[in-house]
Protein backbone atom coordinates (compact mmCIF):
# COMPACT_ATOMS: atom_id res chain seq x y z
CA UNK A 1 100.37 120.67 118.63
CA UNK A 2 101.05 116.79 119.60
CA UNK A 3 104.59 115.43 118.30
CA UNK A 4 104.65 111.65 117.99
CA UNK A 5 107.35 109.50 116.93
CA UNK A 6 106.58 108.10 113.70
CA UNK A 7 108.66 104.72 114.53
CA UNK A 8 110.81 102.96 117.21
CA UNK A 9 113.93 104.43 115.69
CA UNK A 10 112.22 108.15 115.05
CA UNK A 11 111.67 110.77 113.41
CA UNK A 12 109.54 112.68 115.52
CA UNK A 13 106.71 114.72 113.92
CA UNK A 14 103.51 116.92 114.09
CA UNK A 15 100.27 115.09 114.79
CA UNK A 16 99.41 117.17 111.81
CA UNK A 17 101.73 117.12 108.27
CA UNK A 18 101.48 120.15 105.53
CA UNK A 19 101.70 119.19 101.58
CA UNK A 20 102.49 121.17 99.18
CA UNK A 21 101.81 119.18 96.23
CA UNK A 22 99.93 122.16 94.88
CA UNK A 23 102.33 125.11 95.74
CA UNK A 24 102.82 125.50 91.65
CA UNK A 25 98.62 126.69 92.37
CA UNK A 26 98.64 128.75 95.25
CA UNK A 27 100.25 131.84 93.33
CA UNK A 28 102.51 132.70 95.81
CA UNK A 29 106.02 134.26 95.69
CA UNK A 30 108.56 132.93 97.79
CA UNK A 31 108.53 135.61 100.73
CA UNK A 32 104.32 134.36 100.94
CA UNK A 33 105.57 130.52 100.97
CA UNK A 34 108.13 131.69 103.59
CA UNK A 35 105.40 133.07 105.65
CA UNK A 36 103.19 130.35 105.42
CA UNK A 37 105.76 127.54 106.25
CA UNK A 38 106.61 130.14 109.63
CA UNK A 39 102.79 130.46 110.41
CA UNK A 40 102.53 126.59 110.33
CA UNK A 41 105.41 126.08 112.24
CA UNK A 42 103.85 128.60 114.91
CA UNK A 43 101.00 126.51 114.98
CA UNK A 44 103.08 123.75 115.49
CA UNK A 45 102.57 122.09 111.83
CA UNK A 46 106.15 121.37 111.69
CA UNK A 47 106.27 117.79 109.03
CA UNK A 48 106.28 119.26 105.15
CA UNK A 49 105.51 116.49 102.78
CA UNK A 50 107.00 116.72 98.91
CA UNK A 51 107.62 114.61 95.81
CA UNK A 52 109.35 115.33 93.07
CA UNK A 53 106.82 115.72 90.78
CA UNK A 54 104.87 117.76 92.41
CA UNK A 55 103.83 120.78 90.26
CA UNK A 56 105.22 118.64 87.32
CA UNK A 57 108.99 118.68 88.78
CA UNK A 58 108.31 122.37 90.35
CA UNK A 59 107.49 122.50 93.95
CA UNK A 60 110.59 121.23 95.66
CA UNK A 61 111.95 123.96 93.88
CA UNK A 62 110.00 126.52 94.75
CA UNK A 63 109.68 125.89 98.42
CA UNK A 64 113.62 125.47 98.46
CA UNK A 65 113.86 129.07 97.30
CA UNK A 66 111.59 130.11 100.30
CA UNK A 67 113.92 128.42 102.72
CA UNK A 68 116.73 129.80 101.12
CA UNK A 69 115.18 133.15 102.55
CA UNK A 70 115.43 132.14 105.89
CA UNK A 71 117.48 128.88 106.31
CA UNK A 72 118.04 128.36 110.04
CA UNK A 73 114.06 127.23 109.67
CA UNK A 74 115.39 124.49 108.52
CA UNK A 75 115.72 123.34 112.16
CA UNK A 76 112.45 123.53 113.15
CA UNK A 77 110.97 121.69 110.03
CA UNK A 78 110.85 117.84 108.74
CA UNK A 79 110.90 117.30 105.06
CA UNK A 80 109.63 114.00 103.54
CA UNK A 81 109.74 114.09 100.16
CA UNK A 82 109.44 110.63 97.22
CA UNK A 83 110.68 109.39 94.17
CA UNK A 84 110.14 106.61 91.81
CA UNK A 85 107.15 108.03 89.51
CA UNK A 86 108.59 109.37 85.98
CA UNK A 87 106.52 111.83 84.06
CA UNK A 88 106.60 113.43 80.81
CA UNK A 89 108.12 117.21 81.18
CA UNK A 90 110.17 119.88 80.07
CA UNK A 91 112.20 119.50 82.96
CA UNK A 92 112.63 116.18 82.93
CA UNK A 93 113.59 115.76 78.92
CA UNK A 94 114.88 112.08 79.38
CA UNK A 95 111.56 110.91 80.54
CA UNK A 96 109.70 109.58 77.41
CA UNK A 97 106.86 108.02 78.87
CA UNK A 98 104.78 107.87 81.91
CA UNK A 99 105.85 105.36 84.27
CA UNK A 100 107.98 104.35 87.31
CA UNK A 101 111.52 103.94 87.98
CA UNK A 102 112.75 102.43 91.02
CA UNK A 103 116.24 101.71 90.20
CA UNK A 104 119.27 102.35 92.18
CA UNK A 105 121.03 104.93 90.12
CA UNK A 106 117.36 106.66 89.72
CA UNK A 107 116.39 107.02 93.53
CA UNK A 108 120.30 108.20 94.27
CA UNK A 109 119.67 110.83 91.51
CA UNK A 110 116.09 111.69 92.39
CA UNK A 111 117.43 112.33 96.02
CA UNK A 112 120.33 114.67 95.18
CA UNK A 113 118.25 116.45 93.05
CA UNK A 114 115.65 117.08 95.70
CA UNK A 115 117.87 118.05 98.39
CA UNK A 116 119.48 120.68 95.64
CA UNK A 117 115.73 121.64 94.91
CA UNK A 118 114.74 121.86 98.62
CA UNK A 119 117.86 123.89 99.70
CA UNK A 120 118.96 121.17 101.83
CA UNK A 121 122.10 118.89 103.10
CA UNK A 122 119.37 116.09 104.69
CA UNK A 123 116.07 114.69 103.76
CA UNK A 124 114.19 113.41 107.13
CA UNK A 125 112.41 110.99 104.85
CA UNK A 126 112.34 109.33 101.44
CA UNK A 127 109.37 107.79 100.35
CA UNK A 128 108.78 105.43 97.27
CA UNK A 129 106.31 106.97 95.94
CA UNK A 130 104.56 103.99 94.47
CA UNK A 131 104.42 100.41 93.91
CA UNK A 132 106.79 99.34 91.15
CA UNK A 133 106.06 96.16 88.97
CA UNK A 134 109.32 96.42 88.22
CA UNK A 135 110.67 96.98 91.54
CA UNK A 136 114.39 95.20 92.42
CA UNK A 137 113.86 95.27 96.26
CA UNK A 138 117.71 94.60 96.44
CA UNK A 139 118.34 98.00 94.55
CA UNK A 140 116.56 100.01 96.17
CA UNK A 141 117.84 98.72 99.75
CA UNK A 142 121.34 99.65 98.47
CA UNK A 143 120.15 103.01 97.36
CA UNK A 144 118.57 103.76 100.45
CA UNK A 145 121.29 102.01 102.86
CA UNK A 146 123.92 104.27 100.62
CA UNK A 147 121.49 107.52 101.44
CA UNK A 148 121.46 106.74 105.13
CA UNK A 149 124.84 106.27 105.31
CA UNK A 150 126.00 109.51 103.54
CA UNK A 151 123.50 111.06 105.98
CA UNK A 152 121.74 112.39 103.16
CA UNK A 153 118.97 110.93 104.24
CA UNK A 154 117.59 110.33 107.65
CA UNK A 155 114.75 107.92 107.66
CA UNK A 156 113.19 105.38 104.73
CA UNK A 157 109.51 104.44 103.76
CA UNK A 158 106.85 104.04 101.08
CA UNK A 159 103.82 105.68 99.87
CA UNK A 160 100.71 103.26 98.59
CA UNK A 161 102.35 99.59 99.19
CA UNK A 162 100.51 97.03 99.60
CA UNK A 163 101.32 94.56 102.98
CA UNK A 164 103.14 92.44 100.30
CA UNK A 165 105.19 94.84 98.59
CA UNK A 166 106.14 96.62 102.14
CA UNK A 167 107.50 92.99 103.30
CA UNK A 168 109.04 92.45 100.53
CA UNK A 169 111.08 95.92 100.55
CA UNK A 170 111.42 95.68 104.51
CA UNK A 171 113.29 91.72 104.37
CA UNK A 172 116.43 93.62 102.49
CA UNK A 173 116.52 95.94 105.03
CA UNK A 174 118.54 95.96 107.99
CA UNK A 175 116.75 99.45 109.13
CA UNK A 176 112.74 99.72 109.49
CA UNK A 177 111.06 101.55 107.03
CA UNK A 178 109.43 104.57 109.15
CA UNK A 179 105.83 105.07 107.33
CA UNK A 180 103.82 103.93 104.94
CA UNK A 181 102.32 107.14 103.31
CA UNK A 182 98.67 105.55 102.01
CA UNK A 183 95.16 107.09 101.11
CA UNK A 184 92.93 107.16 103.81
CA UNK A 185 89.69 108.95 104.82
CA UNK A 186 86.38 109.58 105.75
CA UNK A 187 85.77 108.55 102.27
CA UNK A 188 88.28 106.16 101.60
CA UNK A 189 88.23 103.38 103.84
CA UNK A 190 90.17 100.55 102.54
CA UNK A 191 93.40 100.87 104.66
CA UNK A 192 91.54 99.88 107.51
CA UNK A 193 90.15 96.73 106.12
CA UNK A 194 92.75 95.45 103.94
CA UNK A 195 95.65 95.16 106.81
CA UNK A 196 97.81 98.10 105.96
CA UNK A 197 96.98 99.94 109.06
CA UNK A 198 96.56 96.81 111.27
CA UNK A 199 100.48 95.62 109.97
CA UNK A 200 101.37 99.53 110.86
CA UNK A 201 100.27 98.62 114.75
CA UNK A 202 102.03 95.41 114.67
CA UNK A 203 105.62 97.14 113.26
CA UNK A 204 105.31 100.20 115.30
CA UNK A 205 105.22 102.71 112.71
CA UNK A 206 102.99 105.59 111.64
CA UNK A 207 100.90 105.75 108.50
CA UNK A 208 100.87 108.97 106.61
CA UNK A 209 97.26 110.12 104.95
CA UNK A 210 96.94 111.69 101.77
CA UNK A 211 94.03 113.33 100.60
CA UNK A 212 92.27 112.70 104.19
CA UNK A 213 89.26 114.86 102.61
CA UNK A 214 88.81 112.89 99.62
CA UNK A 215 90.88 115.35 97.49
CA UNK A 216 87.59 117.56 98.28
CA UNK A 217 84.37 115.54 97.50
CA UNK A 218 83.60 115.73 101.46
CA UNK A 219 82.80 119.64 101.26
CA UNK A 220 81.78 119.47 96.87
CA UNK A 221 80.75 116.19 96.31
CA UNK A 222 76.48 116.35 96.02
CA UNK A 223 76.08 112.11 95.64
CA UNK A 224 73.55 110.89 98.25
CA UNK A 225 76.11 109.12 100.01
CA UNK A 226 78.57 112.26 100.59
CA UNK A 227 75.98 114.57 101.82
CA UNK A 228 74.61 111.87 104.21
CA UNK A 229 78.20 111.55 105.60
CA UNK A 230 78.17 115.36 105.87
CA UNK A 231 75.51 115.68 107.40
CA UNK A 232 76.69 113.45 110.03
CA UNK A 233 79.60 114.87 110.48
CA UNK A 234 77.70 117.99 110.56
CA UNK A 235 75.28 116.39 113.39
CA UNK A 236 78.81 115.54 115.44
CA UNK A 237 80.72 118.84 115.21
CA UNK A 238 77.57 119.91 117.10
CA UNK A 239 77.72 117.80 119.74
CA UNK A 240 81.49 118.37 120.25
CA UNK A 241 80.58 122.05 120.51
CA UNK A 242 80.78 123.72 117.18
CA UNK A 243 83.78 121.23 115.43
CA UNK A 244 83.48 121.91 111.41
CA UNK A 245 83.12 119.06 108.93
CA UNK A 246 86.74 119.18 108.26
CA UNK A 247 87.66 119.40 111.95
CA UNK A 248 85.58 115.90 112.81
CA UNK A 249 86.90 114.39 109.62
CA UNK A 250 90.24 114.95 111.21
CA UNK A 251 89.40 113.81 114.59
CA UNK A 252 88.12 110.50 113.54
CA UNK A 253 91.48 109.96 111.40
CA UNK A 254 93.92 110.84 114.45
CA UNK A 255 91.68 108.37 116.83
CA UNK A 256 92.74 105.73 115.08
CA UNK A 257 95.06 103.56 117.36
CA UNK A 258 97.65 103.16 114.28
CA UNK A 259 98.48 107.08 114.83
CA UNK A 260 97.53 108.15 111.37
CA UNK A 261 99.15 111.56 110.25
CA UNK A 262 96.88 113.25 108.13
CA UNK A 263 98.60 115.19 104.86
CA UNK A 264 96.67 118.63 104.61
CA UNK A 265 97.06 119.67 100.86
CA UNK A 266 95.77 123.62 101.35
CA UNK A 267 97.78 126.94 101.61
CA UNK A 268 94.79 128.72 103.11
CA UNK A 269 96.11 129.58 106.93
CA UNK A 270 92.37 129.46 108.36
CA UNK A 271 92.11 125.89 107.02
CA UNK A 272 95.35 125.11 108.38
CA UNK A 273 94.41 126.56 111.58
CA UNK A 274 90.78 124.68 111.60
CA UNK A 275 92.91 121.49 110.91
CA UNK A 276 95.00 122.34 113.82
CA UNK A 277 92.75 122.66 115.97
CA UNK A 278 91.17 119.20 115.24
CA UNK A 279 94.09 117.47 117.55
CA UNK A 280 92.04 118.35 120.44
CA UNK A 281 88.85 116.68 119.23
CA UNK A 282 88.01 113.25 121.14
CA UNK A 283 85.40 111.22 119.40
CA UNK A 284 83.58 108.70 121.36
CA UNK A 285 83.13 104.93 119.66
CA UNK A 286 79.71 105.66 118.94
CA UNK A 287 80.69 108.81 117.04
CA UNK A 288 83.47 107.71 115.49
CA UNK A 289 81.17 104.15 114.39
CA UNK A 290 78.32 106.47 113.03
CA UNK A 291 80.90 107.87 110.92
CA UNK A 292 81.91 104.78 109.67
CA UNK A 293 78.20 103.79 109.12
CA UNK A 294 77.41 106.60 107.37
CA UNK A 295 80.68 106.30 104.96
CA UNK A 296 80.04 102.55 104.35
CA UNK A 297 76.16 102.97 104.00
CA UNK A 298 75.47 100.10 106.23
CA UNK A 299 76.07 99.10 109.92
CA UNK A 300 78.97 96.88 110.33
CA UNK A 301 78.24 93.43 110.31
């Protein structure tokens, strides 16, 4: 598996990152979660991604008991994780409503309760997990710049911001923010038209992709639009010699000159496999431009 680094200042990670934003459905102990996070790491799937509220405040948790099984994997593994969304939960009593908090005191807490929860002395990156209206750019450089400092926390980004609101965050800043972790797909186009991936070229840094299959809809969805893009992609795997849907869905994320890392959001090992296997895809223009055609349901003007 490819490692690139992710900005001018690192961290270093697989072409390919694992989520586990649904370990709370996979129904596995911790000994199964321990040998899945080994079997990706073998396959050299070595980026986790988190939030807090995954699970509704239970997968950091749950994954940090797997480590605890076997923590000198810790070394071969980099753990993003975010903060800044508040929900309404048992284990999270003093949250009354649904909503986001991006204050200093909350991302300092939010990140010592995730490394507890992850079984871990260092986060390789903190994300804020979405726009805030509310947002005090000044507070949360201080949190972070206090984070980095302690060595708590490696690296710094943000998850969904808008070219505006990354700016913004970034002029307080006397570090680069590393990523910015946005939806992005076969589906979901936007991020390539609206400058988010173009200012990720221009800064250096790598964009993270969640839900690069849609959350799904590529291999459910029956609208005439999704099965003509499936079919396509269908029509394309073929001509690169067998590829699956997912594989060339992949492929024409990672030949994106931004260096998008796709966030895989399955604990099924053959999918993970299939989806590592995609790094060694190579679309050709026209391939990769009959996607887009078929996504956008028009040539491009």
């Amino acid at each position: 598996m490819q490692r690139i680094t992710i900005s001018k200042e690192g961290p270093q990670f697989s072409r390919i990152a694992l989520g586990f934003w649904r370990l709370n459905e996979w129904k596995m102990d911790s000994g199964q979660t321990l040998d899945l996070m080994e079997k990706a790491i073998e396959m050299g799937i070595t980026t986790f991604d988190h939030a807090d509220i995954y699970g509704g405040y239970t997968c950091e948790e749950m994954f940090g008991k797997a480590l605890a099984e076997k923590p000198s994997l810790r070394e071969k593994m980099e753990i993003v994780t975010k903060c800044g969304i508040t929900l309404v939960s048992p284990r999270r009593p003093e949250n009354r409503f649904h909503g986001y908090d991006t204050s200093k005191s909350h991302i300092l807490k939010s990140a010592e309760t995730s490394l507890k929860n992850l079984n871990t002395e260092y986060l390789d990156v903190l994300l804020i997990h979405r726009p805030d209206p509310l947002m005090n750019a000044d507070e949360v450089a201080d949190a972070f710049s206090m984070l980095k400092e302690s060595g708590k926390v490696k690296h710094c980004g943000v998850s969904n911001f808008s070219l505006a609101q990354f700016n913004l965050l970034q002029s307080r800043l006397d570090f680069p923010l590393v990523t910015n972790q946005v939806e992005v797909s076969v589906l979901k186009m936007d991020a390539l038209h609206d400058g988010t991936l173009d200012q990720c070229q221009q800064l250096g840094i790598s964009p993270m992709a969640w839900s690069p299959f849609g959350g799904g809809e590529l291999f459910w969805g029956n609208s005439e639009k999704i099965i003509h893009l499936r079919n396509e992609l269908q029509k394309i795997g073929e001509e690169l010699g067998g590829a699956s849907v997912d594989q060339v869905a992949l492929a024409w994320l990672l030949k994106h000159p931004s260096k998008i890392v796709p966030v895989l959001g399955t604990g099924n090992i053959g999918r993970i496999k299939s989806a590592a296997e995609s790094v060694n895809l190579e679309l050709s223009r026209d391939q990769w431009f009959r996607i887009w055609t078929a996504s956008a349901g028009n040539e491009v003007p």
